[in-house]
Structures are given as C-alpha cells and as structure tokens.
Protein backbone atom coordinates (compact mmCIF):
# COMPACT_ATOMS: atom_id res chain seq x y z
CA UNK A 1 74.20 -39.22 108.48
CA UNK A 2 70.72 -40.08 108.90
CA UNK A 3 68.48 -41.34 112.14
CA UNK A 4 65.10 -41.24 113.02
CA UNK A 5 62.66 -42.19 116.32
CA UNK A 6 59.33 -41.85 117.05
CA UNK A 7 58.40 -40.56 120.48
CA UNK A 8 55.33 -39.94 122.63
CA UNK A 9 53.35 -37.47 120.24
CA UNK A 10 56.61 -36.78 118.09
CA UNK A 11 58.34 -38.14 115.05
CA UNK A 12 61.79 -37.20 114.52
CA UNK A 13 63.33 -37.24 111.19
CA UNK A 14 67.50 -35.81 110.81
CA UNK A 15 69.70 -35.96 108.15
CA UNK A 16 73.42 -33.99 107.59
CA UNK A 17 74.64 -34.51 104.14
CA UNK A 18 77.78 -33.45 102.08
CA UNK A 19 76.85 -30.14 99.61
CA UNK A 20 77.62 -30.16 95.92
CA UNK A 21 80.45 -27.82 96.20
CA UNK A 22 82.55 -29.91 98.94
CA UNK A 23 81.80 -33.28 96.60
CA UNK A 24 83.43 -31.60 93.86
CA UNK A 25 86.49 -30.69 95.88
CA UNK A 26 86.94 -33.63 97.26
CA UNK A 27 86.46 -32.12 100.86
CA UNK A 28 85.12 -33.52 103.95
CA UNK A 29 81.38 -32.15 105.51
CA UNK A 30 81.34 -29.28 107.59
CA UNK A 31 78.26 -30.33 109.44
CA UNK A 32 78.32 -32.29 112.13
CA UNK A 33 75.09 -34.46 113.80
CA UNK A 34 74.05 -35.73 116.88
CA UNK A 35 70.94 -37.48 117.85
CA UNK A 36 70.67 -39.02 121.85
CA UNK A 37 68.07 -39.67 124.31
CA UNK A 38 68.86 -39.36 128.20
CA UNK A 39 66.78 -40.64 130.54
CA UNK A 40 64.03 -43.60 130.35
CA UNK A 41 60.07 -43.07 129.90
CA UNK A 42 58.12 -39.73 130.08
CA UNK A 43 61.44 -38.36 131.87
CA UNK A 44 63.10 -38.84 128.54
CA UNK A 45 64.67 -35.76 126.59
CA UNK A 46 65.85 -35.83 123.15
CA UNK A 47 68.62 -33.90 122.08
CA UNK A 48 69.86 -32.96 118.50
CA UNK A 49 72.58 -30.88 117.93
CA UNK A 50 73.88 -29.91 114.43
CA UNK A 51 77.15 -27.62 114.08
CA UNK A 52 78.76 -25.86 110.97
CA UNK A 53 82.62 -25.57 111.00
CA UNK A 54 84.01 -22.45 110.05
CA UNK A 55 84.52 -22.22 105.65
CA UNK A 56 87.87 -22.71 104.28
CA UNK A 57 89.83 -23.94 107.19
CA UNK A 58 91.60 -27.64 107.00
CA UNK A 59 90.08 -29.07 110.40
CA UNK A 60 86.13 -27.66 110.28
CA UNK A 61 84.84 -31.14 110.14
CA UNK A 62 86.60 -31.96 112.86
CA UNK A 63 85.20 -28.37 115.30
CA UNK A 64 81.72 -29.25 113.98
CA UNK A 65 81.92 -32.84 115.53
CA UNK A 66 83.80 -31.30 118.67
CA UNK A 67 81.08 -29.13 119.34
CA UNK A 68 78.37 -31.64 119.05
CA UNK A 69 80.55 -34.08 121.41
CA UNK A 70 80.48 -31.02 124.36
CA UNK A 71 77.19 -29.68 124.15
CA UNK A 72 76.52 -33.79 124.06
CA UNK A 73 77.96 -34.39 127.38
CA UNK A 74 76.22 -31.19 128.89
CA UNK A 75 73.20 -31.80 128.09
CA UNK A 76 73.51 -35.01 129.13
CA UNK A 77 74.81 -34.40 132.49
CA UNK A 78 71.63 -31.20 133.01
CA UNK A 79 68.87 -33.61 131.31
CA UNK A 80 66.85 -34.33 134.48
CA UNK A 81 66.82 -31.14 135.69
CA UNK A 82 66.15 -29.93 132.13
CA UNK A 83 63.28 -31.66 131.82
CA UNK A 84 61.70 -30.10 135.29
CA UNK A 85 62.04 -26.38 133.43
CA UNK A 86 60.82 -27.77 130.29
CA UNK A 87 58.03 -29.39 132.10
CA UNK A 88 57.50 -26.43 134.35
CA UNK A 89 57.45 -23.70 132.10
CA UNK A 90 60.92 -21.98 133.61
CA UNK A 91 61.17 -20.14 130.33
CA UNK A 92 63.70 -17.97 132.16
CA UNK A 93 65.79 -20.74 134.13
CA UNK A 94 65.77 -22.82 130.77
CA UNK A 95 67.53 -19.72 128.67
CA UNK A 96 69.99 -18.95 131.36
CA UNK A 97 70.84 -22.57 131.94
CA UNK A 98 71.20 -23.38 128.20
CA UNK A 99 73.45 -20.26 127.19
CA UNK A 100 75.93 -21.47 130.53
CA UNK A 101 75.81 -24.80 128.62
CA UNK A 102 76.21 -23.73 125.21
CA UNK A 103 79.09 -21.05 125.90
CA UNK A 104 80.71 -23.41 127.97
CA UNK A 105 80.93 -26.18 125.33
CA UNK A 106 82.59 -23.89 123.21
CA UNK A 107 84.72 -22.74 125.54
CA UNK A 108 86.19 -26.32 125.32
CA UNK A 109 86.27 -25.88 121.83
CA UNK A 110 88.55 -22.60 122.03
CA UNK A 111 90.52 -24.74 124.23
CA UNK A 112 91.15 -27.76 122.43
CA UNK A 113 92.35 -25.11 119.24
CA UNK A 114 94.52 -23.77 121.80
CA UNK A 115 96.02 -27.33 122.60
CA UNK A 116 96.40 -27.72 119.01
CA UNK A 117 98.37 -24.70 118.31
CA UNK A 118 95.84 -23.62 115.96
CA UNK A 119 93.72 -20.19 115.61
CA UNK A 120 90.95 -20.19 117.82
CA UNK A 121 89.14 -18.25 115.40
CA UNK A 122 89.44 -20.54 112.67
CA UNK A 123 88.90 -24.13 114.73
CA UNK A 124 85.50 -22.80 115.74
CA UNK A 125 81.82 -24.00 114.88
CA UNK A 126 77.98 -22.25 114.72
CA UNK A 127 75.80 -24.68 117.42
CA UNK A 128 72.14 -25.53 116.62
CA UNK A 129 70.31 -27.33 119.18
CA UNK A 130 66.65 -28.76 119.63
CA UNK A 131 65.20 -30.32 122.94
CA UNK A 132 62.49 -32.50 122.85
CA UNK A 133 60.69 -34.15 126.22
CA UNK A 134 59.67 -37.55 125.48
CA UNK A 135 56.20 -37.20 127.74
CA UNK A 136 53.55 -36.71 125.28
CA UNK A 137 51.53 -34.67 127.43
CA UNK A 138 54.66 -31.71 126.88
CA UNK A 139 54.42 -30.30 124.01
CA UNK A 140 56.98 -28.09 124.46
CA UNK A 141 59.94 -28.01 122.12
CA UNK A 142 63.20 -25.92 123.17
CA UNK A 143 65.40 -24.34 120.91
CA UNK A 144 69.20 -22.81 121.28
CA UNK A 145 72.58 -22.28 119.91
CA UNK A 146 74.76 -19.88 117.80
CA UNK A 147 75.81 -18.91 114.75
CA UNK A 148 73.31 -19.09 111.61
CA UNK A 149 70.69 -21.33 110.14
CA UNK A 150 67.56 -21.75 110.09
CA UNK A 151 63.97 -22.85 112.35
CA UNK A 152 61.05 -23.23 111.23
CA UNK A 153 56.99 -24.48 111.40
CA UNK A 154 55.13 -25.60 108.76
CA UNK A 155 51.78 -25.07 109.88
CA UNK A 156 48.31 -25.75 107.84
CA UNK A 157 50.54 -26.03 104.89
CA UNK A 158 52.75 -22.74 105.37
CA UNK A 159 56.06 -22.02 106.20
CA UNK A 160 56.73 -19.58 108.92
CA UNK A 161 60.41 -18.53 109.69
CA UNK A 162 60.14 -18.32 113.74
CA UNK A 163 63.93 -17.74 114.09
CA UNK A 164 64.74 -16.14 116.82
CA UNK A 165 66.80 -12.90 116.75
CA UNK A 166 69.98 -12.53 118.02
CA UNK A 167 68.86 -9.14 119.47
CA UNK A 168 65.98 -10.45 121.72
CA UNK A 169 66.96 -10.15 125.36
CA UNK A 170 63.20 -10.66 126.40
CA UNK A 171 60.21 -12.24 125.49
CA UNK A 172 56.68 -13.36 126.32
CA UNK A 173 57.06 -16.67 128.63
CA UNK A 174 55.29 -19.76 127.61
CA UNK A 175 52.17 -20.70 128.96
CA UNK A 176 49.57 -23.73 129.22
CA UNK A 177 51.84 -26.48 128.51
CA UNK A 178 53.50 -28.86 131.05
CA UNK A 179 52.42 -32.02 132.87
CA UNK A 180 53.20 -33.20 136.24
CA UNK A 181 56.21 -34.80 137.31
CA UNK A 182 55.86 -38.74 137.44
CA UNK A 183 58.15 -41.66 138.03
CA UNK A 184 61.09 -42.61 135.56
CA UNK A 185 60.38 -46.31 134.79
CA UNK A 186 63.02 -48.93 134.27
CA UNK A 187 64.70 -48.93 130.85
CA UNK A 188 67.65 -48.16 128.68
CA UNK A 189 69.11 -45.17 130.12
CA UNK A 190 71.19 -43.63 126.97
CA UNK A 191 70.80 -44.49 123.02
CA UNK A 192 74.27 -43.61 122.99
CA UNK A 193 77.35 -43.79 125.47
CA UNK A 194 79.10 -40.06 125.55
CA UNK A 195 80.95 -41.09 128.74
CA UNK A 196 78.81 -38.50 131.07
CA UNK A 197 79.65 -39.05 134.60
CA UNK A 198 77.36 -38.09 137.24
CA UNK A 199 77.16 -34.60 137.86
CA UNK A 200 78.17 -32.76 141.07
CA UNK A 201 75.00 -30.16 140.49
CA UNK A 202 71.90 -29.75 137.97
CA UNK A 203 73.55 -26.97 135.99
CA UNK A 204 77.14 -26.86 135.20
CA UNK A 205 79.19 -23.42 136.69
CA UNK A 206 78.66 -20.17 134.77
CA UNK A 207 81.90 -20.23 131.83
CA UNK A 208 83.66 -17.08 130.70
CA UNK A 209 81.45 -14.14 129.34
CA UNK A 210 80.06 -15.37 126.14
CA UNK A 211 81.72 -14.68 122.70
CA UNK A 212 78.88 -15.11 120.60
CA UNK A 213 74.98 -13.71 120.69
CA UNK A 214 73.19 -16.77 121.66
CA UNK A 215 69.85 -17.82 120.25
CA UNK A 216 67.27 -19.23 122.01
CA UNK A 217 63.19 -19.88 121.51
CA UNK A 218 60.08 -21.93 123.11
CA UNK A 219 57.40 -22.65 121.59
CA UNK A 220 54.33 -25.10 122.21
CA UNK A 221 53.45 -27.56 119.06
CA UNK A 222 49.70 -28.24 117.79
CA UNK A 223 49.05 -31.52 116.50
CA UNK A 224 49.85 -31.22 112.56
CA UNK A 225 52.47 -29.03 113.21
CA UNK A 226 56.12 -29.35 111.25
CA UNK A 227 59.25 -28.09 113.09
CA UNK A 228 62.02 -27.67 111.08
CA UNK A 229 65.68 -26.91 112.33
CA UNK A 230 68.71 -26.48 110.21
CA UNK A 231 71.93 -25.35 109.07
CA UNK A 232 72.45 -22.42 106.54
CA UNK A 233 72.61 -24.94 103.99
CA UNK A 234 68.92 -25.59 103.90
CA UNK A 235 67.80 -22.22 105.87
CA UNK A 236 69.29 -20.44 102.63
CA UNK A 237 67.66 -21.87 100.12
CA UNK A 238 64.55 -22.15 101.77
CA UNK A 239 64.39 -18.35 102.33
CA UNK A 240 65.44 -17.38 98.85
CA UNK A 241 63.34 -20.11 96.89
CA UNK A 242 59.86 -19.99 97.46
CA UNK A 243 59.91 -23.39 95.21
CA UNK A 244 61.78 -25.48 97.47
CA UNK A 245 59.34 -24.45 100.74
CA UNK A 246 56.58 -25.09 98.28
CA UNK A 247 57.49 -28.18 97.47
CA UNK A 248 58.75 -29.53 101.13
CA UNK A 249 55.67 -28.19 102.31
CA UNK A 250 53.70 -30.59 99.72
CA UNK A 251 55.65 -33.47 100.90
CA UNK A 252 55.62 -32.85 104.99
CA UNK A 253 51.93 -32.27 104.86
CA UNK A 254 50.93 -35.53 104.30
CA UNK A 255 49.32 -37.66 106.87
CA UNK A 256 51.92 -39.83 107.57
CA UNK A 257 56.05 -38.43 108.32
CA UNK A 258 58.25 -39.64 105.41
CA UNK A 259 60.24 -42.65 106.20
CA UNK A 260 63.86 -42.39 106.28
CA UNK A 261 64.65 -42.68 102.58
CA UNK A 262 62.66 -40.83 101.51
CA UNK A 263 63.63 -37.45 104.38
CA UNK A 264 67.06 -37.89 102.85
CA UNK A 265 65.54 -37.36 99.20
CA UNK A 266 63.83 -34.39 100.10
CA UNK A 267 66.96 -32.97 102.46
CA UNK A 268 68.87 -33.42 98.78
CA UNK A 269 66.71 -31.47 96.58
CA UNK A 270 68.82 -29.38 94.29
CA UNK A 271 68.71 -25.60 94.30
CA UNK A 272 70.46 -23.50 91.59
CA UNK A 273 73.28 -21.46 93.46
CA UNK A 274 72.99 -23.02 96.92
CA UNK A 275 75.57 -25.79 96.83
CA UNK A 276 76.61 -26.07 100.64
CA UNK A 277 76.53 -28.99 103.46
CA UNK A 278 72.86 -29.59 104.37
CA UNK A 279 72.04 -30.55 108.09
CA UNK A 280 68.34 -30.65 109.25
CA UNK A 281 66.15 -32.15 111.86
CA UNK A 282 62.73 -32.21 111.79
CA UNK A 283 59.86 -32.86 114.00
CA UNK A 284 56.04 -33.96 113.00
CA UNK A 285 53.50 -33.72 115.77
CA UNK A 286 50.96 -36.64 115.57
C-alpha cells in the first residue's frame, strides 16, 4: 500500500509492504494501513494508523486491518474536538482522550475474536497512530498507540529515536504552538467513507481498564524536520544498522520529499537479518 498528500506546511509520504520472509512463505502482510482526512480546510486532521498482527497466527492480516478500521471510525467521530486540544495545547485532555479511543478500538477487536470463536490473545494487533492538523500555522504532530515500533526525527541530518516509553506517566506539556480557532470552509468532508455516524458527544465513553501500556508523545516540528513513524519492521533495522539511518537520512535530507516511487524504494531497502513486514509513514515539514 502506498499514498501520499501534501498539506498546509506538511508532506506526507506512507507505505506498508510485504517482508522477505512472508514472500517466501507465501503468507499474507501482517501490517495493516490507513491514511484519511476528516474535516475540510485548516479544521482538517490527518490520521494514519498502521497495526502489526500478532506472528504465527492464520488471521493476523485480518486483526491488523480490524484495528485500523476501529481506531478509523474513532477518530473520525472525536476529529473536531481533537483538533481544539491539538490546537489548544490540552496535552493532558489529548492523552486521556486518545488512550479511551485506542483501548476502546481494541476492545472491539477482543470482541470480534470472541464472535469468532477464536483466542483473543492470538486475533490481536500492536496500534501505531500519527495525527496531523491540516492548519499550517499548528505545527503540532500527535502521536499514540501500542505495542512496538518505532518514531522518529531526522533533524539537521540526524536521527533521533524520540519513542516514547511505555513507563512515562508524566511529562513536560507542550508549549508555543497553536493558532486560533477559525471557520471550516466548504469542501470534501472525508477522503474516505468509514461509515462514521454523528456522534452523541466529543469523546467516546471510557472502555474497560486497558490491557496494554499505551504510548503516547507531542511534539512541535521545525521547518526541515523529518518525522518518521513505523512498525518493528523498519524501527528494527533502523536501530541495529547505523547504515540504513545513514543512508535514509542522505535521501530525506534533500530539499524536496521523495515522490511516491521513489518512498517505496527506500521503505524496501534490504537489511541482512531483518526480513519482516515494513509499514512507515513519514512526514517532511516545508
């Protein structure tokens, strides 16, 4: 799968691709991508959301696009008050708000495994997500989700791993970004139709307690900057090669984004002993 947009002060590049080792099996990708945009104008927000169905189990593909479908729809049906907190600064209201969504959407997933008569444990997915306002005067960019992978910034032509840690219950909120609230012009209201109907409230009910330690970081981009999310496919190598970040970082450094074909060359760069499913979405600030 591959997509790309360019928005406000942003250029998005994604890309999920099978791994080496399920080609020569003849098995299905584990990853799972979705790209949308709710809303219209500088009340836009972008979401991407990339999930990794649990190894060895016969329906993983099938999780991995589950999970992207729920947190799809939740997002959806949150976006406009999602964007106020983005906007705003709520560093707080955003985290709380996006671990109900998050553990709620896989909630659903436990309980579609359950309608399926299959282990709960097994039908189950890691959830990456990135948030992206469309106003170019926000430069804020909102990550969350569970289970492993990677996120990072290439910055002045260096990696730095800025994942957050599972651990952190608290952290320094995120100041001097955010633009006033303006009017949502007329437009195209949804790149893609994920049947959301319209919401009783802002923020769906709280779900069950979570399962799973939840993962969530702001942080405001500087023109130049590279954010980079992915799955463990790409996160792996990219930790334990210094020759793959070396050479990504030649390539995203450049004045110009890549165009499409040539984002899905670089997501496809072979690494000795890293043959998984490769998922990543990346963002270039102009």
């Amino acid at each position: 799968m591959l997509d790309g947009a360019r928005y406000g002060a942003c250029t998005l590049r994604a890309v999920s691709v099978r791994g080496d080792s399920a080609r020569y099996r003849g098995e299905p990708r584990r990853d799972s991508l979705l790209t949308a945009r709710f809303g219209t104008g500088e009340q836009a927000l972008l979401l991407v959301a990339m999930a990794t169905g649990t190894r060895a189990t016969p329906g993983a593909h099938r999780a991995a696009a589950e999970a992207c479908h729920w947190i799809g729809r939740a997002v959806g049906r949150s976006h406009a008050r999602l964007v106020e907190d983005i906007r705003a600064g709520r560093r707080g209201d955003l985290k709380s708000g996006l671990h109900r969504l998050t553990d709620r959407s896989l909630g659903k997933l436990r309980a579609s495994a359950a309608e399926q008569g299959v282990d709960p444990e097994e039908y189950a997915a890691g959830l990456r997500c990135l948030l992206l306002p469309a106003d170019p005067e926000c430069r804020t960019r909102v990550f969350f989700g569970v289970g492993p992978g990677g996120l990072f910034r290439l910055r002045d032509g260096e990696w730095q791993d800025i994942e957050p840690h599972v651990a952190e219950i608290k952290g320094e909120p995120v100041v001097g970004f955010g633009s006033p609230p303006s009017e949502t012009p007329d437009g195209d209201r949804l790149t893609m139709d994920l049947g959301i109907p319209t919401p009783p409230s802002p923020y769906e009910p709280a779900p069950e307690p979570p399962r799973e330690p939840f993962r969530f970081r702001t942080s405001v981009a500087r023109p130049g900057d590279t954010l980079l999310v992915c799955s463990a496919g790409l996160a792996d190598p990219l930790r334990g090669e210094p020759e793959l970040g070396d050479y990504l970082a030649e390539r995203w450094s450049r004045p110009e984004p890549p165009g499409l074909a040539a984002f899905l060359a670089d997501s496809q760069v072979r690494v000795k002993g890293y043959a998984d499913d490769r998922t990543a979405a990346a963002v270039w600030e102009a």
